[in-house]
Protein backbone atom coordinates (compact mmCIF):
# COMPACT_ATOMS: atom_id res chain seq x y z
CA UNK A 1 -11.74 14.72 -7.83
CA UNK A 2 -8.05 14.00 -8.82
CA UNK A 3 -6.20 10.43 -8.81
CA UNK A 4 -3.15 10.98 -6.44
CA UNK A 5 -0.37 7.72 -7.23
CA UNK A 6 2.12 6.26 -5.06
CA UNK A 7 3.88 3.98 -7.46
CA UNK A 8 6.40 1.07 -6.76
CA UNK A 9 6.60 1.16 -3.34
CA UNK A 10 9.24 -1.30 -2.59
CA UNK A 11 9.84 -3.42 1.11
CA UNK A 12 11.42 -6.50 2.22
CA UNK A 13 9.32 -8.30 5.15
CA UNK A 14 8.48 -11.52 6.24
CA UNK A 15 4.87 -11.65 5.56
CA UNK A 16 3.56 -15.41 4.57
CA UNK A 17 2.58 -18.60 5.60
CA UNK A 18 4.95 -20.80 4.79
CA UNK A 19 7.61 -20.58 7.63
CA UNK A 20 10.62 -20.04 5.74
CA UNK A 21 8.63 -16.44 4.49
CA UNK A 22 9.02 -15.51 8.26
CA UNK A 23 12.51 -16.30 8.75
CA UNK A 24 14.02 -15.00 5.29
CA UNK A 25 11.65 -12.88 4.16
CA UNK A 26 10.90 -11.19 0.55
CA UNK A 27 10.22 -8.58 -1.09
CA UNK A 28 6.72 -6.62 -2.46
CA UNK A 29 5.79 -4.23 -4.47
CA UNK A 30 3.10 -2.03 -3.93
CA UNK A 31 1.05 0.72 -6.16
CA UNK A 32 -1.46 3.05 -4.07
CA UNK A 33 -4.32 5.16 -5.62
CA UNK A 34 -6.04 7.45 -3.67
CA UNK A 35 -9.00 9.44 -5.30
CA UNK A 36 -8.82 13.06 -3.10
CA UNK A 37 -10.18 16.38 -3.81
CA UNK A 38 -7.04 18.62 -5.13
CA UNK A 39 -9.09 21.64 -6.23
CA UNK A 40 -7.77 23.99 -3.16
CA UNK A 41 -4.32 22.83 -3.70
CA UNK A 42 -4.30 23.21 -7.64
CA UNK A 43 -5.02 26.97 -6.70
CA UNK A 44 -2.63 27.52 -3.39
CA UNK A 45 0.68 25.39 -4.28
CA UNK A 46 0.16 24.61 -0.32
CA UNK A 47 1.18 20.69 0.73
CA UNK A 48 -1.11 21.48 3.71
CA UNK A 49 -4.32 21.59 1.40
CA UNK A 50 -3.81 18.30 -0.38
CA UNK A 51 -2.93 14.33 0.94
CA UNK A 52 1.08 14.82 1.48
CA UNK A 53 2.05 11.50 -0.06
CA UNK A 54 5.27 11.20 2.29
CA UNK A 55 3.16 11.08 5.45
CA UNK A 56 0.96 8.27 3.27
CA UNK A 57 4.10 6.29 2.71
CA UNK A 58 5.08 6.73 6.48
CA UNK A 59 1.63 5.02 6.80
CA UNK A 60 1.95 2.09 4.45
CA UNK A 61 6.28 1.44 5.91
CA UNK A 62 4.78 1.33 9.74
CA UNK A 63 2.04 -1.72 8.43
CA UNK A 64 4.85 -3.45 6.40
CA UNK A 65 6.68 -3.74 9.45
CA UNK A 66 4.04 -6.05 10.75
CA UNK A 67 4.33 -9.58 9.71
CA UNK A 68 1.05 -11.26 8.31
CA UNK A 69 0.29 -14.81 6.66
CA UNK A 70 -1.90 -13.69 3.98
CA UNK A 71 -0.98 -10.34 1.43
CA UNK A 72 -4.56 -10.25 1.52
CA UNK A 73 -4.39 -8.89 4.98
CA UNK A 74 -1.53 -6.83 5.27
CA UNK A 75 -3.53 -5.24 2.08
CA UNK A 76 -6.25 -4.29 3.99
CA UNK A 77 -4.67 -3.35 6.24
CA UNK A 78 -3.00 -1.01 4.65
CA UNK A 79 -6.14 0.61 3.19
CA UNK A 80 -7.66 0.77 6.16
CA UNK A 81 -4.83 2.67 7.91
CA UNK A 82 -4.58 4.77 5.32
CA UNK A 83 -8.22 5.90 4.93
CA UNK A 84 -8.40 6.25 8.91
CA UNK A 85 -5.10 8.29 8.85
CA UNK A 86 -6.57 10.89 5.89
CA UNK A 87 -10.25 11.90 6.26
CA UNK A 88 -9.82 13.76 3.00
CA UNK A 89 -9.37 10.38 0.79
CA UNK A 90 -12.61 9.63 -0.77
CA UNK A 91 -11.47 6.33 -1.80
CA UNK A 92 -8.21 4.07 -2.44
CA UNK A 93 -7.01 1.04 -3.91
CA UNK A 94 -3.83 -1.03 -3.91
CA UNK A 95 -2.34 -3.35 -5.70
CA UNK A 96 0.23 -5.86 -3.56
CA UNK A 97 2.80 -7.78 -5.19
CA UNK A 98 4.70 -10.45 -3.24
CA UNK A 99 7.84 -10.62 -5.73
CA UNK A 100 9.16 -14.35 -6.53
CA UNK A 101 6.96 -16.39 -4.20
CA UNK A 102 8.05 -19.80 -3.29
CA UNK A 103 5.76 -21.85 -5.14
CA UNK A 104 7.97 -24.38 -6.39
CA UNK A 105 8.72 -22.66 -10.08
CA UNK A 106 9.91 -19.58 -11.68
CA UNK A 107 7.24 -16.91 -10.79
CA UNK A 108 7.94 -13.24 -11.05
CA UNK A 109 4.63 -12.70 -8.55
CA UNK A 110 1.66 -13.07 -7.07
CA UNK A 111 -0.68 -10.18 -6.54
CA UNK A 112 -4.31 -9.07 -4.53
CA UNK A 113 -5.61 -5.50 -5.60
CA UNK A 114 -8.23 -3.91 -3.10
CA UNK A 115 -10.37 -0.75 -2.80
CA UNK A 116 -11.97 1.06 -0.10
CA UNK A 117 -14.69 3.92 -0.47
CA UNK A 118 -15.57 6.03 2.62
């Protein structure tokens, strides 16, 4: 089993619940792990026998693109899209960042890390 990372995934949306989030938006950070079996592609140098990590962050783009109060939820999400979109990842987990959230004070984030296991 190998560790495939998609690191510092960076998007500006308008996910929140605060209405201002909606109208001028933010951005996040994200960090994927996917734990995939890379044995036949260690051995072929063939994309087609291992998780091509461009169609993955096609995946995790097209779910950014759809507003949500909570990071919690566009976290899921995420996971589950990507676990329904590649039958060959055993498990993955995110970590989702909303960068400088308006909480009245200097703060560089807030974050929700979740896992999914077929």
């Amino acid at each position: 089993m190998s560790t495939i990372a998609i690191e510092g995934m960076e998007f500006y949306s308008y996910h929140g619940h605060f209405e201002e989030e909606s109208v001028i938006g933010t951005k996040f950070n994200l960090d994927l792990y996917i734990e995939t079996d890379t044995e036949i592609a260690e051995k072929s140098d063939n994309l087609n026998d291992t998780v091509n990590y461009l169609a993955v962050y096609q995946v995790v783009k097209k779910e950014m693109e759809n507003p949500s109060y909570l990071i919690e939820h566009v976290a899921r999400r995420i996971l589950d899209s990507v676990m329904s979109s590649f039958t060959t990842i055993e498990s993955a987990e995110i970590k989702f960042r909303k960068m400088n959230p308006p909480l009245g004070g200097q703060i560089e984030s807030v974050s929700v890390t979740l896992s999914a296991v077929r």
